[in-house]
C-alpha atoms as a PDB file:
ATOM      1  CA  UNK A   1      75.014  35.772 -89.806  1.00  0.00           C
ATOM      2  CA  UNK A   2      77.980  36.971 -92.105  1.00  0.00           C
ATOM      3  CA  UNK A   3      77.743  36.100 -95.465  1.00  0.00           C
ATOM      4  CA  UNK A   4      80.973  33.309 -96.585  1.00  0.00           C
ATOM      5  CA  UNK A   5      82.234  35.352 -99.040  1.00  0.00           C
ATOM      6  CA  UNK A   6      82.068  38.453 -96.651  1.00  0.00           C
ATOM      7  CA  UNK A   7      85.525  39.018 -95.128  1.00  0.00           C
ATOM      8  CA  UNK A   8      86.678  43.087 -95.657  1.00  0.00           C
ATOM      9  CA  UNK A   9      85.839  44.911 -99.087  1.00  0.00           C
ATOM     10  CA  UNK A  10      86.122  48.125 -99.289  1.00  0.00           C
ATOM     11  CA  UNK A  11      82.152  48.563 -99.428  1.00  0.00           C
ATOM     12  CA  UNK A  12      82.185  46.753 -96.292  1.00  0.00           C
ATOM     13  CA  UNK A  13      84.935  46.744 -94.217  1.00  0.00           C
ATOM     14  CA  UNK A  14      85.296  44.088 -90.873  1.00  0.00           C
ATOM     15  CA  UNK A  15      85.609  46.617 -87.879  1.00  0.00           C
ATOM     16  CA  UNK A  16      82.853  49.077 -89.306  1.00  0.00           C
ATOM     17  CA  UNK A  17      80.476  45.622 -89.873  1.00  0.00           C
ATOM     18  CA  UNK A  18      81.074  44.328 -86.620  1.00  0.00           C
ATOM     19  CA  UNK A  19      80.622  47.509 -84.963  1.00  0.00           C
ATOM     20  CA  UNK A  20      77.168  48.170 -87.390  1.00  0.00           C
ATOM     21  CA  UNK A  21      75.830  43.760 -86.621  1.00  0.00           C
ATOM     22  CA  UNK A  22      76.705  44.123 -82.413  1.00  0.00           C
ATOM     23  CA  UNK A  23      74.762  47.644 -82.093  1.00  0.00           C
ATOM     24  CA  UNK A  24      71.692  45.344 -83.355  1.00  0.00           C
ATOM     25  CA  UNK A  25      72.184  42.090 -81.578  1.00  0.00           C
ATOM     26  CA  UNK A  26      72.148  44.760 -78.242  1.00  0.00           C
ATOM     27  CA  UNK A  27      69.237  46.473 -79.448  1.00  0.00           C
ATOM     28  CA  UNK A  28      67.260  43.242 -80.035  1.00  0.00           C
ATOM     29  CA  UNK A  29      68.422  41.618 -76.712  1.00  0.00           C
ATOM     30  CA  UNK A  30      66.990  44.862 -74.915  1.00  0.00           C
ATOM     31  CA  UNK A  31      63.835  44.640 -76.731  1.00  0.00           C
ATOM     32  CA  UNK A  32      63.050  41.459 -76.707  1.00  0.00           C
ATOM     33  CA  UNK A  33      64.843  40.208 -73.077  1.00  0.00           C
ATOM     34  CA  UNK A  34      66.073  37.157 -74.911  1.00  0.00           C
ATOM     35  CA  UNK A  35      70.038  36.647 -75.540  1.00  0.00           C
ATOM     36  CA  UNK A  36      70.560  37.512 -79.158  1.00  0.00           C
ATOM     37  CA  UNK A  37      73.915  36.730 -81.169  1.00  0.00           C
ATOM     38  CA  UNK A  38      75.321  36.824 -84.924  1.00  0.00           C
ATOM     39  CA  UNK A  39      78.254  35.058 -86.539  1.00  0.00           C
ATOM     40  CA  UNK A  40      80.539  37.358 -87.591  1.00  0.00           C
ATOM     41  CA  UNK A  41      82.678  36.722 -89.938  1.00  0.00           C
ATOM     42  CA  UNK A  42      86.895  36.681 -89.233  1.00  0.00           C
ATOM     43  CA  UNK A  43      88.164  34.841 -92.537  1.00  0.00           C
ATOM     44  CA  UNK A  44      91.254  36.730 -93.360  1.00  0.00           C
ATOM     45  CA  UNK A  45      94.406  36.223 -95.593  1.00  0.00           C
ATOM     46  CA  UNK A  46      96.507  35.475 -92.159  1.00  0.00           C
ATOM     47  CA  UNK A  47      96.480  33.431 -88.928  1.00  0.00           C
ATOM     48  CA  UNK A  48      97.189  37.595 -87.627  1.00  0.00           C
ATOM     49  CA  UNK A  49      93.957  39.227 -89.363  1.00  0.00           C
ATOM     50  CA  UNK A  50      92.473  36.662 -87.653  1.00  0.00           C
ATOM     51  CA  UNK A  51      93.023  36.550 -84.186  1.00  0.00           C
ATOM     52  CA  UNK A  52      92.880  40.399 -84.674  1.00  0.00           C
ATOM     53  CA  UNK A  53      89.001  40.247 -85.800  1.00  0.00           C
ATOM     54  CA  UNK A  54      88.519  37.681 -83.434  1.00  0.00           C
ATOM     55  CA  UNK A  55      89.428  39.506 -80.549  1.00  0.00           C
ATOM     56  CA  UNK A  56      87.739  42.690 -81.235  1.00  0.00           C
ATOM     57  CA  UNK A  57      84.966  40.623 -81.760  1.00  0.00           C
ATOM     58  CA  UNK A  58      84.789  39.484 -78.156  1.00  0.00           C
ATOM     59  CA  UNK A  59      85.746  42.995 -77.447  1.00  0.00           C
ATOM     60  CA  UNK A  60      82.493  43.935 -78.619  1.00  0.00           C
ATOM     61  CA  UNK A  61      80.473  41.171 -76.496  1.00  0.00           C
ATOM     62  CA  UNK A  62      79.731  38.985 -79.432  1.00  0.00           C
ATOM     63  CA  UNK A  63      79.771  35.158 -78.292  1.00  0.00           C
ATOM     64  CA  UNK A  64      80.160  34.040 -81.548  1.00  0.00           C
ATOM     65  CA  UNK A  65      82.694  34.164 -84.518  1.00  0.00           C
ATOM     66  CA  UNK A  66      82.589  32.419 -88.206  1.00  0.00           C
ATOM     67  CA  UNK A  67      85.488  30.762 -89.748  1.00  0.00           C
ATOM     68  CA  UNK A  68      85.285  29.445 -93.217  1.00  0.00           C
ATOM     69  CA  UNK A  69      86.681  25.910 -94.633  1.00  0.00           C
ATOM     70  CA  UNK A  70      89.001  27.242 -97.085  1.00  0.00           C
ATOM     71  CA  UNK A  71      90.769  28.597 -94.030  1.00  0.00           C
ATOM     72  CA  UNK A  72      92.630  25.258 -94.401  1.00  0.00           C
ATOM     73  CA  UNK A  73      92.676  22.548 -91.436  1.00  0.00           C
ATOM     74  CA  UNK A  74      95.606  24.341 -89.379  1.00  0.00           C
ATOM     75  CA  UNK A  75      94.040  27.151 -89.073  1.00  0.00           C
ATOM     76  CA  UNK A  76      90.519  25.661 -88.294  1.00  0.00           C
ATOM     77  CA  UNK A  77      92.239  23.929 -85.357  1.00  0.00           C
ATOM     78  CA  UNK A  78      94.417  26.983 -83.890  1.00  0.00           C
ATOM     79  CA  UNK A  79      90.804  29.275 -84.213  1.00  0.00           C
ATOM     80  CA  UNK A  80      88.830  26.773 -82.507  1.00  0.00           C
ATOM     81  CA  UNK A  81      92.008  26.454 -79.846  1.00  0.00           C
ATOM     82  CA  UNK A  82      91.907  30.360 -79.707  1.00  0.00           C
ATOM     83  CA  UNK A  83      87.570  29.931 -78.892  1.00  0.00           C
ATOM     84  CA  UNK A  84      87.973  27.441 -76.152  1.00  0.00           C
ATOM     85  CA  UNK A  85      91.062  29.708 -74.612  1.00  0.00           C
ATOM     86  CA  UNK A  86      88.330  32.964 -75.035  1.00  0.00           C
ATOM     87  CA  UNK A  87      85.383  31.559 -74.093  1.00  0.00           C
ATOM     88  CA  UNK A  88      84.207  31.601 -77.727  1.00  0.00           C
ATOM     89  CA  UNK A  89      81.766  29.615 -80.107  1.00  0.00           C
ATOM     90  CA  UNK A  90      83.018  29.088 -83.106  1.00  0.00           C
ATOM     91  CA  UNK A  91      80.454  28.529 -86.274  1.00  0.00           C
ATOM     92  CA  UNK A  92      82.676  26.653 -89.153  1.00  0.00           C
ATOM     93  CA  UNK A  93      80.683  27.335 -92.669  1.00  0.00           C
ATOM     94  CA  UNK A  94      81.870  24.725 -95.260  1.00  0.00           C
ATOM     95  CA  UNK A  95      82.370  27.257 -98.020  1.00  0.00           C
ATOM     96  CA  UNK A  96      84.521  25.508-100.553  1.00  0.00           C
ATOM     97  CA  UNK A  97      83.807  22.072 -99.484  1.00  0.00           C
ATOM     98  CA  UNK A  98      82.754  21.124-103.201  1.00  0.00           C
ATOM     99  CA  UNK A  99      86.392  21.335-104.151  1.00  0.00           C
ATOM    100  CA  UNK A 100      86.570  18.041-101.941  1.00  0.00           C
ATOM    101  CA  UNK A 101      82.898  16.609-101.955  1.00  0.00           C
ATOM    102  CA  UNK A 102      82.274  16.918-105.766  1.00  0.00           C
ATOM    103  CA  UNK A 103      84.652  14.590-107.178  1.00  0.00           C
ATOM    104  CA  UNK A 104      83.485  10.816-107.035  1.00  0.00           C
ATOM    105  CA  UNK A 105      86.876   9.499-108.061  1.00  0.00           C
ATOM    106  CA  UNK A 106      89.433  11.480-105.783  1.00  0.00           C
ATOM    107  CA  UNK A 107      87.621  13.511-103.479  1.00  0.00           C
ATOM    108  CA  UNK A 108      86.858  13.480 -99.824  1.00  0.00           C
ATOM    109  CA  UNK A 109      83.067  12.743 -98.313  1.00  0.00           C
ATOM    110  CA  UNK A 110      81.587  15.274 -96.706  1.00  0.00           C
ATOM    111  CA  UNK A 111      80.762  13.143 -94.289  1.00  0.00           C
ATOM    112  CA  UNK A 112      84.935  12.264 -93.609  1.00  0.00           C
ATOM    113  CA  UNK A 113      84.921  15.993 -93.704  1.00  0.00           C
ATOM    114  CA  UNK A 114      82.541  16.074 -90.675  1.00  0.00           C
ATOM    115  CA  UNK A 115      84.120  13.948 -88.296  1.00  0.00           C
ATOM    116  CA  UNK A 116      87.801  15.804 -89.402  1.00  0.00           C
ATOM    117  CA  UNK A 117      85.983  19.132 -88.139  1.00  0.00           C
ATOM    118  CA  UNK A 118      84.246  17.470 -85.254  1.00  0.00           C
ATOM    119  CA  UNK A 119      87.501  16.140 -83.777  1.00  0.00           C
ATOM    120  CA  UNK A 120      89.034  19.672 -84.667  1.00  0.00           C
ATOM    121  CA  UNK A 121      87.237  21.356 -82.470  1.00  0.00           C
ATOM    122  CA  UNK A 122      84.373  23.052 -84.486  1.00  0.00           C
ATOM    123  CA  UNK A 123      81.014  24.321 -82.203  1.00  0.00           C
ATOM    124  CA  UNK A 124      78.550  24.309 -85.336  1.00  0.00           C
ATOM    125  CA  UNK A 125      78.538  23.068 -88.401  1.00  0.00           C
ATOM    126  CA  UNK A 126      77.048  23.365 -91.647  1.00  0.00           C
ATOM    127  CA  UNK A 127      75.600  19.877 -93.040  1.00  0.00           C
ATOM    128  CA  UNK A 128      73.114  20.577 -95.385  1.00  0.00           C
ATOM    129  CA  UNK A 129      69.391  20.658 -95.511  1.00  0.00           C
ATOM    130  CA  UNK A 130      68.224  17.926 -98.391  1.00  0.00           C
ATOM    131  CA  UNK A 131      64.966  20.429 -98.892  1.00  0.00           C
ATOM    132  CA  UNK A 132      66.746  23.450 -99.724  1.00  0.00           C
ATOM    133  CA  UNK A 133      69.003  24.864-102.401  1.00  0.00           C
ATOM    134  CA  UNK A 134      71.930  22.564-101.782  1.00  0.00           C
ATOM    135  CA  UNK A 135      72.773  18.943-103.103  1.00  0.00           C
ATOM    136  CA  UNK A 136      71.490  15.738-101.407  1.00  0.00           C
ATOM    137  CA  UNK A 137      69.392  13.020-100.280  1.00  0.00           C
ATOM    138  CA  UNK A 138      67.718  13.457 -97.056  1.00  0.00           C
ATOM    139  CA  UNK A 139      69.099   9.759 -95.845  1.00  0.00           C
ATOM    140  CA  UNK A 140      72.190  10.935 -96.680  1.00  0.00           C
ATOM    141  CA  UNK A 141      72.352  14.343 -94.641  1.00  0.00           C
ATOM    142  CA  UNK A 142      71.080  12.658 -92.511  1.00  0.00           C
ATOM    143  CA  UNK A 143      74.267  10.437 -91.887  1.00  0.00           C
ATOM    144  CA  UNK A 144      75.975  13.929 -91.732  1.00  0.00           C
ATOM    145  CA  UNK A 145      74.110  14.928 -88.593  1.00  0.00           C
ATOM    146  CA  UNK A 146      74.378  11.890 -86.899  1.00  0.00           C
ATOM    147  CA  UNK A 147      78.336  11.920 -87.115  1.00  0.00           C
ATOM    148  CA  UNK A 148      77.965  15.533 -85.669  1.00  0.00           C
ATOM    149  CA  UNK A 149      75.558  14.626 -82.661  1.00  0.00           C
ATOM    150  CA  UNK A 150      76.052  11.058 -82.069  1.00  0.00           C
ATOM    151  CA  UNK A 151      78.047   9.389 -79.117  1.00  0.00           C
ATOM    152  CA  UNK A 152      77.944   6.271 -80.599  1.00  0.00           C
ATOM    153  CA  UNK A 153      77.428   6.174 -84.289  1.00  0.00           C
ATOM    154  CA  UNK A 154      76.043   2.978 -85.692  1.00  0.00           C
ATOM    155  CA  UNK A 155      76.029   0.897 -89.198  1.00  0.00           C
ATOM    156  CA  UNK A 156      73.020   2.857 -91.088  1.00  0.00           C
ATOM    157  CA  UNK A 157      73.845   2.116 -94.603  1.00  0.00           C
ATOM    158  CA  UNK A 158      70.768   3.914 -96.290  1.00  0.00           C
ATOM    159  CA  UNK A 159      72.867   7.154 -94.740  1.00  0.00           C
ATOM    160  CA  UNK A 160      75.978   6.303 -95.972  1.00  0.00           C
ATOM    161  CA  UNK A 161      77.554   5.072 -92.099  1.00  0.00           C
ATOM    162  CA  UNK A 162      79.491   1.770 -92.736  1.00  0.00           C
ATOM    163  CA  UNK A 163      80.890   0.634 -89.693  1.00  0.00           C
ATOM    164  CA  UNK A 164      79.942   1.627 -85.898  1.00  0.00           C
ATOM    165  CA  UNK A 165      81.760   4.532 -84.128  1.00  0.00           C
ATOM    166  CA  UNK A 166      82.396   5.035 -80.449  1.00  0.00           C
ATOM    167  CA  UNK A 167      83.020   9.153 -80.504  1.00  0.00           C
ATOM    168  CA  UNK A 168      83.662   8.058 -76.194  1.00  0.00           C
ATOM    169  CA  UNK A 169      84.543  12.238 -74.716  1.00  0.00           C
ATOM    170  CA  UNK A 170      84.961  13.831 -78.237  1.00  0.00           C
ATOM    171  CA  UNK A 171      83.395  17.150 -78.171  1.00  0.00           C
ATOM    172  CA  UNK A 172      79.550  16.776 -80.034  1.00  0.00           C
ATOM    173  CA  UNK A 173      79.385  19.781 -82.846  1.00  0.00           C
ATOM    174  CA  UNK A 174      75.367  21.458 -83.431  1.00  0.00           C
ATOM    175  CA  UNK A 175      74.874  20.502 -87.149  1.00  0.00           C
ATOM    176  CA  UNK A 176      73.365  23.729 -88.843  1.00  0.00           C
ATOM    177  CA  UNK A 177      70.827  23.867 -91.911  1.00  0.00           C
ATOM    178  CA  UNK A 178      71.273  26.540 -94.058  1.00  0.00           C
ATOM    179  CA  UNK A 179      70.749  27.199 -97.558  1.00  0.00           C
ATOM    180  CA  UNK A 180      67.440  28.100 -99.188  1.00  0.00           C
ATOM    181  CA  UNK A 181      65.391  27.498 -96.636  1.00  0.00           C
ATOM    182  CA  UNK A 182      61.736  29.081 -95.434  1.00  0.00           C
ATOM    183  CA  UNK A 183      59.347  29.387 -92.725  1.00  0.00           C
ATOM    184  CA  UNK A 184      57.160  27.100 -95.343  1.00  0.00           C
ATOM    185  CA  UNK A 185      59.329  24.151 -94.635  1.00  0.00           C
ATOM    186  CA  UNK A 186      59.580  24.219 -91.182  1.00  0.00           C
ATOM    187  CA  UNK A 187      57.327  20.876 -90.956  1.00  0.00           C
ATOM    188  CA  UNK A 188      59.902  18.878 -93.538  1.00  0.00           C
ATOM    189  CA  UNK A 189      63.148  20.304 -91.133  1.00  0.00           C
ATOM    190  CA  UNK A 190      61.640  19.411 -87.700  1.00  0.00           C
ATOM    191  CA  UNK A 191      60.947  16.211 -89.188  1.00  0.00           C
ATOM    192  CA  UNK A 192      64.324  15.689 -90.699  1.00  0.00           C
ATOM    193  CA  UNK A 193      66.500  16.851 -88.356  1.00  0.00           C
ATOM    194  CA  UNK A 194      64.857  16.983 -84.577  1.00  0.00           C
ATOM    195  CA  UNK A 195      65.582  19.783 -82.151  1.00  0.00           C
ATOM    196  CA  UNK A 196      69.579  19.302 -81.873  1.00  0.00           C
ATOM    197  CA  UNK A 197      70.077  21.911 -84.762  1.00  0.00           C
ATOM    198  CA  UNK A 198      70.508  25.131 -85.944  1.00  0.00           C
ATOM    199  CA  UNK A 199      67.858  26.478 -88.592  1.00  0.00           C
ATOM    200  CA  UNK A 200      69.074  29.778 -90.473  1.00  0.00           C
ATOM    201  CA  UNK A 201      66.913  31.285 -92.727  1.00  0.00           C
ATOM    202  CA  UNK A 202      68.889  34.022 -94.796  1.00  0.00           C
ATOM    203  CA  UNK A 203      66.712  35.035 -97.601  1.00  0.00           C
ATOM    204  CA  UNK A 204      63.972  32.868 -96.713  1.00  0.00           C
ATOM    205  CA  UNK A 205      63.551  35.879 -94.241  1.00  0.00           C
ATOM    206  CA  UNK A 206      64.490  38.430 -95.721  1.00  0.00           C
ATOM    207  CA  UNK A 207      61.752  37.568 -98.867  1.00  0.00           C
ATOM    208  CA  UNK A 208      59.390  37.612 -97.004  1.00  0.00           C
ATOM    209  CA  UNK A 209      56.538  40.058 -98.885  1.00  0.00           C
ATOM    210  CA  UNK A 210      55.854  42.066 -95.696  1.00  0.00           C
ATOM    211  CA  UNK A 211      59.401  42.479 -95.445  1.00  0.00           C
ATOM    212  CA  UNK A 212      62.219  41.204 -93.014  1.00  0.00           C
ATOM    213  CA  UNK A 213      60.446  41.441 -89.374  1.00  0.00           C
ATOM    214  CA  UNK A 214      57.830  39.876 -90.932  1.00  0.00           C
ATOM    215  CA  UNK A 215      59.652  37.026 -91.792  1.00  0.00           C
ATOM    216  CA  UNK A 216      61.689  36.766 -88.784  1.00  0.00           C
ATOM    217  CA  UNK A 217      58.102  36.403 -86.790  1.00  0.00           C
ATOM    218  CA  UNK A 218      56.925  33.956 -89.523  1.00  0.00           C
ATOM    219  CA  UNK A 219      60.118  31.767 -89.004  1.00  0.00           C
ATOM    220  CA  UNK A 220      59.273  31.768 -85.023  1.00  0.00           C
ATOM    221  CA  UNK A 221      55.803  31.099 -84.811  1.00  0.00           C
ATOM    222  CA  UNK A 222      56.957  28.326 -87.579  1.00  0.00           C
ATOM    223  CA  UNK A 223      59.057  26.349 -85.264  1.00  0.00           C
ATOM    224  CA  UNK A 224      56.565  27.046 -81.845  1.00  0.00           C
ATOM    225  CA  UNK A 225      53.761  25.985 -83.551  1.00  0.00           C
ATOM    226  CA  UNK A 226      55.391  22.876 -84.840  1.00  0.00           C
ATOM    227  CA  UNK A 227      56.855  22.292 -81.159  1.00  0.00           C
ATOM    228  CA  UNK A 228      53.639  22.513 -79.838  1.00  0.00           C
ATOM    229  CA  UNK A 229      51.474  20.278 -82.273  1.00  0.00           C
ATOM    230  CA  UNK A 230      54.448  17.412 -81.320  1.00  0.00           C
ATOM    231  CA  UNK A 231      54.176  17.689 -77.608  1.00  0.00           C
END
């Protein structure tokens, strides 16, 4: 995927990035006969930059766009309008959530947060991994994931769920974990987490000592082999 903090520099512009990303999802999709996808990135300054990346985007073939959170909440909801219209996912990254999360006193949970991007249309989500680089308990991301997948969300006070929910039709949104991750901890995820997620390892693959193929295999035959040993 894009990085958060990727939008358009001048090292890196959006057009020449998407066009550079799609030319290897294609080639990897034709080599491997397996549908292959990456988040690209459309966080701009205005609602127009936006829609603009977004459709050349689709242009392109890509299934998939990125938004980030400090987008604001209007904007999440006319993007995610703009997917479903398109035939679009749309992966939200919770880059400046902290601003809300951090502060005990004043803030917002991020598990509020959660259910405000589940009913506003969001397709993944980023929740947090409790054995990567981010902040918190496993119980408690836990109690993320569950308001993201759940059709009825019970009382689970250990992760942070007070009262019961009935979610009825609302839309389900695929929590991702992301976030200094590795092949390594692919038994602590699975675990964790079950199969309803998303599992993106950024430098956990790209570290890899025989470089990044390398760890792209290692990350595969990771998850199989823990899929297998379960069943």
């Amino acid at each position: 995927k894009d990085d958060e903090n990727i939008n358009s520099q001048p090292f890196m512009h959006w057009r020449d990035r998407f066009l550079y990303v799609m030319d290897g999802v294609n080639k990897a999709a034709a080599a491997t006969g397996e549908v292959k996808g990456s988040y690209l990135n459309i966080t701009g300054a205005t609602m127009e930059d936006m829609y603009e990346r977004a459709e050349f985007a689709k242009e392109l073939g890509s299934v998939v766009i990125m938004v980030d959170l400090v987008i604001g909440w209007t904007a999440i909801q006319s993007m995610a309008n703009w997917c479903r219209k398109h035939d679009m996912v749309m992966h939200m990254h919770r880059a400046g959530h902290g601003t809300y999360t951090r502060q005990k006193n004043h803030g917002v949970s991020f598990r509020v947060m959660a259910k405000w991007l589940r009913l506003a249309g969001c397709d993944h989500l980023h929740t947090g991994t409790a054995v990567g680089k981010l902040e918190g308990d496993p119980m408690t991301v836990q109690g993320y994931y569950n308001v993201c997948r759940d059709s009825y969300t019970k009382q689970d006070l250990p992760r942070g769920l007070f009262f019961d929910q009935d979610w009825v039709d609302t839309k389900k949104v695929m929590p991702v974990a992301s976030g200094g991750i590795h092949a390594g901890q692919m038994h602590q995820l699975i675990d964790l987490f079950g199969d309803d997620v998303i599992l993106q390892f950024g430098g956990g693959t790209i570290g890899h000592p025989a470089g990044i193929q390398a760890g792209a295999v290692a990350n595969r035959v990771a998850l199989e082999a823990m899929v297998k040993a379960r069943n």
